[in-house]
C-alpha atoms as a PDB file:
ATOM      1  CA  UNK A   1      -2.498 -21.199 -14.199  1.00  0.00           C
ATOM      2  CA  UNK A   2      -2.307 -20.848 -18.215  1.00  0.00           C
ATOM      3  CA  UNK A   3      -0.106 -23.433 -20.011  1.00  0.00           C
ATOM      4  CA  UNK A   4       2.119 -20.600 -20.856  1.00  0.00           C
ATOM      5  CA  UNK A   5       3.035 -20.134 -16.773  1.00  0.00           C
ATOM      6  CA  UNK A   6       3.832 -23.485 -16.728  1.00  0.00           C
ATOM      7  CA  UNK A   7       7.734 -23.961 -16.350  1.00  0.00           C
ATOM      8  CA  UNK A   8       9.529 -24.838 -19.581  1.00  0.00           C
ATOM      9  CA  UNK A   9      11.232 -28.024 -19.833  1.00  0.00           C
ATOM     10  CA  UNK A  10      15.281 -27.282 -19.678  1.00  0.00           C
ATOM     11  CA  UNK A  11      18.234 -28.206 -21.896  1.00  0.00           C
ATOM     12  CA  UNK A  12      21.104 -29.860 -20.837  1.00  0.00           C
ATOM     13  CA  UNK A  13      22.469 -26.832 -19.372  1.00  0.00           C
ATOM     14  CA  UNK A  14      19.069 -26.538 -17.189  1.00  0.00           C
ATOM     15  CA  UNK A  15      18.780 -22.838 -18.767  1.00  0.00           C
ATOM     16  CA  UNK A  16      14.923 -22.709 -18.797  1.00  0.00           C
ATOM     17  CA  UNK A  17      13.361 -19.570 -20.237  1.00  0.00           C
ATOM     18  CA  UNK A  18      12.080 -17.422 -17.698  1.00  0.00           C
ATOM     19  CA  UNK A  19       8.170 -17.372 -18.554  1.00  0.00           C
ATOM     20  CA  UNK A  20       7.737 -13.349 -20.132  1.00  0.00           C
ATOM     21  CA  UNK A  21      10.507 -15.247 -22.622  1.00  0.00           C
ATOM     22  CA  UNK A  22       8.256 -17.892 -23.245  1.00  0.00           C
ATOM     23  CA  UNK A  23       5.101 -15.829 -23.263  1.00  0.00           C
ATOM     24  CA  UNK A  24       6.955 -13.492 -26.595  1.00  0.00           C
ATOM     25  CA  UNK A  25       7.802 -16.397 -28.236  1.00  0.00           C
ATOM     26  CA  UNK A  26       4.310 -18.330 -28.014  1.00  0.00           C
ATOM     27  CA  UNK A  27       2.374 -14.542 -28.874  1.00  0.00           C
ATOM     28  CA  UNK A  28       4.845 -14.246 -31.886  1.00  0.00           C
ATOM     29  CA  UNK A  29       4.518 -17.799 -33.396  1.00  0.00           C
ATOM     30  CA  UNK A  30       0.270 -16.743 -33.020  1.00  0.00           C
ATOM     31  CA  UNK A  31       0.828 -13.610 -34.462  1.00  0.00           C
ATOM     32  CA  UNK A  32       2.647 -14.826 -37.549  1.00  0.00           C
ATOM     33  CA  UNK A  33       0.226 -17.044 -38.445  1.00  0.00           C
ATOM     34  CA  UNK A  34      -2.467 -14.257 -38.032  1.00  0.00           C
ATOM     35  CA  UNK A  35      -0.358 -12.342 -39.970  1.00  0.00           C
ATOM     36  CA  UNK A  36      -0.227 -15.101 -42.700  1.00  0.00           C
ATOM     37  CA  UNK A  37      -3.688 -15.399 -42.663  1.00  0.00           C
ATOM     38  CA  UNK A  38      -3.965 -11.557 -43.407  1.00  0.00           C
ATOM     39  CA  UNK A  39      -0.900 -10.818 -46.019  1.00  0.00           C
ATOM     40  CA  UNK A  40       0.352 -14.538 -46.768  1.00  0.00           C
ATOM     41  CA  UNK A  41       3.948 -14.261 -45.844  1.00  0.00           C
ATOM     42  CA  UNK A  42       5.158 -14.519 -42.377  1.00  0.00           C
ATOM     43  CA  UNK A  43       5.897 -11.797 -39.782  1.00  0.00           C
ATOM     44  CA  UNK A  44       9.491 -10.878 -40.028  1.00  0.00           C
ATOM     45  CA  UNK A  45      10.181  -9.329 -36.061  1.00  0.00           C
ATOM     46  CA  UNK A  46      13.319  -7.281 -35.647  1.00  0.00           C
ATOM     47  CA  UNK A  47      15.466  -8.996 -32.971  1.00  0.00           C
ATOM     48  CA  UNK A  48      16.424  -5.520 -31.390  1.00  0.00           C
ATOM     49  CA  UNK A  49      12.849  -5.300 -30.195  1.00  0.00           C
ATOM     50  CA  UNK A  50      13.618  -8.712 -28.007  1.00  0.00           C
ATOM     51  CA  UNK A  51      15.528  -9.893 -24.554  1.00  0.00           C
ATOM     52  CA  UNK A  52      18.843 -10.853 -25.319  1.00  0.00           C
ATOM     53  CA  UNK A  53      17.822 -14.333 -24.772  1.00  0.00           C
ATOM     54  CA  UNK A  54      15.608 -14.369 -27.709  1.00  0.00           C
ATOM     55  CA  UNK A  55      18.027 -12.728 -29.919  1.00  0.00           C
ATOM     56  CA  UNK A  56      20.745 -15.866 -30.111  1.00  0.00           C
ATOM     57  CA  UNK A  57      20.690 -17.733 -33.043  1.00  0.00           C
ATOM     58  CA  UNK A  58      18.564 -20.893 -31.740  1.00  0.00           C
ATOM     59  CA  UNK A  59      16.495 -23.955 -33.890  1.00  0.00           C
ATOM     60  CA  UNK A  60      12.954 -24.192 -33.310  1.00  0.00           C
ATOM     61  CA  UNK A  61      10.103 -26.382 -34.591  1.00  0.00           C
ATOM     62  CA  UNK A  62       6.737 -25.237 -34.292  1.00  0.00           C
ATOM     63  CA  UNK A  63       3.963 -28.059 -33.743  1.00  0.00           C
ATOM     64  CA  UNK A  64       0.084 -26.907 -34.163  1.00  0.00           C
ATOM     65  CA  UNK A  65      -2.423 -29.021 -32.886  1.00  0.00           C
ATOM     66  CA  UNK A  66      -6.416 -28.326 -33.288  1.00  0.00           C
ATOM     67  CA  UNK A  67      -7.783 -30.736 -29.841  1.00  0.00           C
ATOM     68  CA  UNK A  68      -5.761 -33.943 -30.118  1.00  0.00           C
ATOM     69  CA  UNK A  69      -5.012 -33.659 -33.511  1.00  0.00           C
ATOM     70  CA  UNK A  70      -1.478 -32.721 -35.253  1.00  0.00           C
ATOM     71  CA  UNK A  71      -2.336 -29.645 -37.534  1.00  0.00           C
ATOM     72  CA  UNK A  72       1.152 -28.569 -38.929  1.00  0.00           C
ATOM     73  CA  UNK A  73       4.710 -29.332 -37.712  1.00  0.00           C
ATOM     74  CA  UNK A  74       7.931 -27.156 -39.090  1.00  0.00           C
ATOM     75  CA  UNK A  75      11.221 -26.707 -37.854  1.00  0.00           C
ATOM     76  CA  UNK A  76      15.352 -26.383 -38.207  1.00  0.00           C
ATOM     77  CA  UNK A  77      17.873 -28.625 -36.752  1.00  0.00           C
ATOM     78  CA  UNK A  78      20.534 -25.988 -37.164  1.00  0.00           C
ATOM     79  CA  UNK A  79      20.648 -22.951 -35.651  1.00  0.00           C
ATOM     80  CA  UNK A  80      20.837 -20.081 -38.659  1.00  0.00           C
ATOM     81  CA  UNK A  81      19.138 -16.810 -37.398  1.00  0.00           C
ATOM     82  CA  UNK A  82      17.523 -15.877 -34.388  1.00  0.00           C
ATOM     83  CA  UNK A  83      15.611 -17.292 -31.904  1.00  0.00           C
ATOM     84  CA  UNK A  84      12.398 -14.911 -32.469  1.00  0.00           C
ATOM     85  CA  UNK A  85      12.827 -15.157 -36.484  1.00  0.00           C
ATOM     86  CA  UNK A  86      13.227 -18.544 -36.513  1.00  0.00           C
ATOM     87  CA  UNK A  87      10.172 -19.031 -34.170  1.00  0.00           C
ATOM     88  CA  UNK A  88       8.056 -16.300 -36.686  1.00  0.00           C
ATOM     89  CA  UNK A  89       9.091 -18.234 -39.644  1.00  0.00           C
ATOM     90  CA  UNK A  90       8.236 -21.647 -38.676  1.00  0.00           C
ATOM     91  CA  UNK A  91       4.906 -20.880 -36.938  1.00  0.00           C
ATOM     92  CA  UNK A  92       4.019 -19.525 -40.681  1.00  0.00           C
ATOM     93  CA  UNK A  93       5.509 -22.601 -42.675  1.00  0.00           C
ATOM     94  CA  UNK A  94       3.434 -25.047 -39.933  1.00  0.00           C
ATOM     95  CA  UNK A  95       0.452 -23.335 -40.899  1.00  0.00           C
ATOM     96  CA  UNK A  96       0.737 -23.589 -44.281  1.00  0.00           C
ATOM     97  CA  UNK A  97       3.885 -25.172 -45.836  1.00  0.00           C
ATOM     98  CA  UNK A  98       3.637 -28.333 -44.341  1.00  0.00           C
ATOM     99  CA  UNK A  99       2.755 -30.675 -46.833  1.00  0.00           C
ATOM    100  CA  UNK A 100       0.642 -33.155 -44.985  1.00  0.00           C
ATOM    101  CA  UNK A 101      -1.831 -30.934 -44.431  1.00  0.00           C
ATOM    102  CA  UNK A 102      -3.815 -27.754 -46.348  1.00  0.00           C
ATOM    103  CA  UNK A 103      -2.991 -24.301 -45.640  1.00  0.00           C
ATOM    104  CA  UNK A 104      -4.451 -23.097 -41.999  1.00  0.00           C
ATOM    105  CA  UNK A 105      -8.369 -21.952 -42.753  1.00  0.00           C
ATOM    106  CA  UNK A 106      -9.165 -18.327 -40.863  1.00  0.00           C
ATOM    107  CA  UNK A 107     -11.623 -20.286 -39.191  1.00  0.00           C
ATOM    108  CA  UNK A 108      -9.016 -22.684 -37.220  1.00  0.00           C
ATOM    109  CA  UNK A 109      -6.812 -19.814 -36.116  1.00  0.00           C
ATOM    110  CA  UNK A 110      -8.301 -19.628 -32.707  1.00  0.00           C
ATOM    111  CA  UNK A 111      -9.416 -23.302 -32.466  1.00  0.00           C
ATOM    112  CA  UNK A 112      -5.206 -23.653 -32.422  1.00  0.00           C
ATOM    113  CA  UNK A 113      -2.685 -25.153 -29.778  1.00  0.00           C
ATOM    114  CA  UNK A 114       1.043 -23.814 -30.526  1.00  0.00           C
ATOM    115  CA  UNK A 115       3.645 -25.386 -29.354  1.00  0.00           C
ATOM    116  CA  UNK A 116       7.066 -23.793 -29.539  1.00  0.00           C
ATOM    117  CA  UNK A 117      10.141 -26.365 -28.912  1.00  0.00           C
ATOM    118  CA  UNK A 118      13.810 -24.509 -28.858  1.00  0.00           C
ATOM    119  CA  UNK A 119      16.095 -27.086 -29.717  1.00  0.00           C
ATOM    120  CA  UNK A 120      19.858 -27.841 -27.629  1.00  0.00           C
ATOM    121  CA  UNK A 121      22.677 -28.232 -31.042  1.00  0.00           C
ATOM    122  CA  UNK A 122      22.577 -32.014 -31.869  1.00  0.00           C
ATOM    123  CA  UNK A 123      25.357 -33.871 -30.628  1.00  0.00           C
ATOM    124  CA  UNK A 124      26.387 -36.899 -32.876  1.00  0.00           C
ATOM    125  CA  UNK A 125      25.943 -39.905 -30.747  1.00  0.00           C
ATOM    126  CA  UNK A 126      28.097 -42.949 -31.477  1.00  0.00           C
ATOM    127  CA  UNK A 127      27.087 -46.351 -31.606  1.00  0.00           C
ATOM    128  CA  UNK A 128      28.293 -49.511 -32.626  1.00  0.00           C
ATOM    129  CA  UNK A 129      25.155 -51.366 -33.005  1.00  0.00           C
ATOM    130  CA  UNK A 130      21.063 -50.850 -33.205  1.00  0.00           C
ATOM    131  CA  UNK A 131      21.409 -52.351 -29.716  1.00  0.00           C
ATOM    132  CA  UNK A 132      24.159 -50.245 -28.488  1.00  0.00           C
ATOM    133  CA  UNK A 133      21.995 -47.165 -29.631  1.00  0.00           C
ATOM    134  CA  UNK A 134      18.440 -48.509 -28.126  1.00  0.00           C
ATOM    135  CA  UNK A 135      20.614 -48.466 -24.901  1.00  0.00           C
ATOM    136  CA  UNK A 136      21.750 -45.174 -25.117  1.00  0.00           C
ATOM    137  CA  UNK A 137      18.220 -43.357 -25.776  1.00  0.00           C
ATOM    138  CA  UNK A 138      16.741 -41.750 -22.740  1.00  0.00           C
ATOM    139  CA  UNK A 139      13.384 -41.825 -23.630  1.00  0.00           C
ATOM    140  CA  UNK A 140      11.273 -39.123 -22.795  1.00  0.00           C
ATOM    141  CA  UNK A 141      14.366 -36.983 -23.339  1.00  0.00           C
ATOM    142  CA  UNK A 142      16.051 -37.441 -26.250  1.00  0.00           C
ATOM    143  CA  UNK A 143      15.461 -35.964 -29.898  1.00  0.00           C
ATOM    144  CA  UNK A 144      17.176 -38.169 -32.340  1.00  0.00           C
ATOM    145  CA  UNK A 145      18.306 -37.946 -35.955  1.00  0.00           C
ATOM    146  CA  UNK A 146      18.735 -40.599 -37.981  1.00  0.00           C
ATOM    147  CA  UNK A 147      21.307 -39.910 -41.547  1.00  0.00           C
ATOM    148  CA  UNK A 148      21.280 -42.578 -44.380  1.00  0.00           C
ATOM    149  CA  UNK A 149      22.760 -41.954 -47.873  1.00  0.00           C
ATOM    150  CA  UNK A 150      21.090 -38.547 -48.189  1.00  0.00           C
ATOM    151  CA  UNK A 151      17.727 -39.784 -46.136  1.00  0.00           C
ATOM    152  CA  UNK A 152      17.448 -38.046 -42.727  1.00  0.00           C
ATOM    153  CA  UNK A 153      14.199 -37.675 -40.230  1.00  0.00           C
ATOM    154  CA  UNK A 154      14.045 -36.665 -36.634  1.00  0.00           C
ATOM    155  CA  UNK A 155      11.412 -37.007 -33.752  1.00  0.00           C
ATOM    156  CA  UNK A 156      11.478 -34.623 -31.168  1.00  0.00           C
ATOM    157  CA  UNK A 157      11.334 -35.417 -27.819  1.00  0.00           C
ATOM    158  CA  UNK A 158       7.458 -34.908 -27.271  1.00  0.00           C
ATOM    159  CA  UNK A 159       7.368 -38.435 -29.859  1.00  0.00           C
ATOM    160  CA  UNK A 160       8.009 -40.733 -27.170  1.00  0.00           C
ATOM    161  CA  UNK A 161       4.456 -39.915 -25.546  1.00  0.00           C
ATOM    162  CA  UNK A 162       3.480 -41.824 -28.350  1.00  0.00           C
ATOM    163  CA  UNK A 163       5.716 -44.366 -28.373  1.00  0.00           C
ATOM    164  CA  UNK A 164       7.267 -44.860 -25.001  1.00  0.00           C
ATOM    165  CA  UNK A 165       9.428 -48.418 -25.974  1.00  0.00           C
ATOM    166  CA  UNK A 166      12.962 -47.425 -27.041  1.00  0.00           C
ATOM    167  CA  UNK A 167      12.762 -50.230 -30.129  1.00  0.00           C
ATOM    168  CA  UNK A 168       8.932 -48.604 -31.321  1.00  0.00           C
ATOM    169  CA  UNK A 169      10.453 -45.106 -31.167  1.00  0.00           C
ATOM    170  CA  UNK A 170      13.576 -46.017 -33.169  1.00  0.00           C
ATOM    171  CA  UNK A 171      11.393 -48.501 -35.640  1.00  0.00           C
ATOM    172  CA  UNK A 172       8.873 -45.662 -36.129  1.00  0.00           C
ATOM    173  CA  UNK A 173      11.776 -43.499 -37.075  1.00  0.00           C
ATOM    174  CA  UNK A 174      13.266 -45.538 -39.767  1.00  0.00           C
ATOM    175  CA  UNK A 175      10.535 -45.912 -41.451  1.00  0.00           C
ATOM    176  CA  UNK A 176       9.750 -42.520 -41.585  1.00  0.00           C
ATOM    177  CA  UNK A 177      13.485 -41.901 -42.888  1.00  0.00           C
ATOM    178  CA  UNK A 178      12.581 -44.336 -45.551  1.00  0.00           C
ATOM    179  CA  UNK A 179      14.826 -47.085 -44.177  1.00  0.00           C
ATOM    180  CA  UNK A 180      13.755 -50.499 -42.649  1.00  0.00           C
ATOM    181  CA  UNK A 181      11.928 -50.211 -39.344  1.00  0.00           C
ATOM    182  CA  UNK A 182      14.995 -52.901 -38.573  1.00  0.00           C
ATOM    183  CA  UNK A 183      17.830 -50.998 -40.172  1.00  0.00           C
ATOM    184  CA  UNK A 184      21.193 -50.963 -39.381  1.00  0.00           C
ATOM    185  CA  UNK A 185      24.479 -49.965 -40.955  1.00  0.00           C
ATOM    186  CA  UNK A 186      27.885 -49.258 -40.319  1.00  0.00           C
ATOM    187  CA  UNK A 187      27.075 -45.616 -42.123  1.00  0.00           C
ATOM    188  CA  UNK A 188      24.347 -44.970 -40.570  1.00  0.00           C
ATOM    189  CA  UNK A 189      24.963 -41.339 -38.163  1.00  0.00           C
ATOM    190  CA  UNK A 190      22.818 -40.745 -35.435  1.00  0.00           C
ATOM    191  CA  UNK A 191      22.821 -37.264 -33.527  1.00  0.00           C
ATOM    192  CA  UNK A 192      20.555 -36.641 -30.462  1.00  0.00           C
ATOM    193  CA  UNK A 193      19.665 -33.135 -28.516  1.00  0.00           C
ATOM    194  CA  UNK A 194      16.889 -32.168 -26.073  1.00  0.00           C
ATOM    195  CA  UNK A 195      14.459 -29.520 -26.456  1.00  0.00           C
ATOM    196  CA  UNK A 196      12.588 -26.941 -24.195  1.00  0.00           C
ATOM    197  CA  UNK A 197       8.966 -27.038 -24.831  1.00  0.00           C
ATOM    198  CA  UNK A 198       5.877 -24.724 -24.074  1.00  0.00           C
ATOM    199  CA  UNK A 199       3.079 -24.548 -25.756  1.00  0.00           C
ATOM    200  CA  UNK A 200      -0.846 -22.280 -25.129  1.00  0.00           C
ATOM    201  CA  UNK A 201      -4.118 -21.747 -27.033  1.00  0.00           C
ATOM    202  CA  UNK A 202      -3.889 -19.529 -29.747  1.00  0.00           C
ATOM    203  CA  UNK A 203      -6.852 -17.458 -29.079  1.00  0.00           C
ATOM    204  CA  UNK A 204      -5.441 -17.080 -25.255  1.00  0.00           C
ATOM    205  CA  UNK A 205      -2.299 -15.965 -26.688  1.00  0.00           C
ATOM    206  CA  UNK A 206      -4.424 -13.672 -29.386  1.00  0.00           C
ATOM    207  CA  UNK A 207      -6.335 -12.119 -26.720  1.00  0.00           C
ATOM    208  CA  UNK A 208      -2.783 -11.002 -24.882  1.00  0.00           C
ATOM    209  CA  UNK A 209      -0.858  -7.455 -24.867  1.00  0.00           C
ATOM    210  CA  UNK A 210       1.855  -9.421 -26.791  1.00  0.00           C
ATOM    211  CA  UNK A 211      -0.440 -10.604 -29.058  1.00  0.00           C
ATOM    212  CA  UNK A 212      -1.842  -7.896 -30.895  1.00  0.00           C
ATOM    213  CA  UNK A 213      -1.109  -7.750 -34.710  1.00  0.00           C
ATOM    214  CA  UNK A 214       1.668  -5.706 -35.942  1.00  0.00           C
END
């Protein structure tokens, strides 16, 4: 069984994309960044050509791994276009917008491990202490954003592989918001959502009737 068969991990509303859904998006996030590769912008798909599914205006980040390693990692926390644009355009700027890393080499294309996560709408999450949040995570589960006086940073759900204690996860995310690992304030908003997650190689996905170059 390829990791693309695998089922997806549902939302809140349990409304898992059927696999051919999740096979589309994985073979368009690999064929934008083939496409990058080729003409340096991203592949702009028209929606029409999609499910309905896919054509509902949906967040996605796109996570690139080469082996164990993070490669690239770009995505939206709103929903502002369509699920298959969003997914094209992201899979591009994780190749080579993300600024921890160099553009994506032609070479690396199909050493690549794409990862496509569609995101549920954040929902804010009140809390009246850094306690009272740490109890409210569901770890394993749970996105969470973090706002400060203009500073915000999220980890999505696949972050508490790494760090599997609620007060790491949280501490880890401060800091990376530029805030305390211990902060706390009464202004301080916190939103959460979940995300559905598949992911293949990117020379499997290459090699695919979906993913032939337009």
């Amino acid at each position: 069984m390829s990791s693309i068969d695998r089922p997806g991990i549902p939302g809140p509303a349990g409304d898992a994309y059927a696999a051919a859904d999740r096979r589309l998006l994985l073979g368009l996030a690999a064929r934008s960044i083939a496409h990058g590769l080729d003409r340096r912008v991203p592949l702009v798909p028209d929606p029409r050509d999609y499910p309905s599914a896919l054509r509902a205006a949906r967040a996605t980040f796109v996570t690139l791994e080469i082996g164990t390693a993070l490669r690239g990692c770009i995505g939206a926390l709103v929903a502002r276009r369509p699920l298959v644009e969003d997914t094209a355009r992201n899979a591009f700027a994780a190749a080579f917008e993300d600024p921890r890393f160099p553009p994506l080499a032609a070479g690396e294309l199909h050493r690549l491990s794409i990862q496509v996560s569609v995101l549920s709408p954040p929902e804010a999450l009140p809390c009246t202490s850094r306690a009272d949040l740490l109890a409210q995570l569901r770890p394993g589960l749970d996105g969470l954003i973090l706002e400060e006086r203009g500073q915000r940073a999220t980890f999505l759900p696949s972050v508490w592989e790494q760090l599997p204690d609620p007060g790491e996860f949280l501490a880890h995310l401060c800091r990376k918001a530029g805030l305390p690992s211990t902060h706390w304030s009464g202004s301080l908003a916190v939103s959460r959502y979940t995300t559905e997650s598949f992911a293949a190689p990117a020379a499997e996905l290459l090699e695919d009737n979906h993913g032939q170059l337009e």
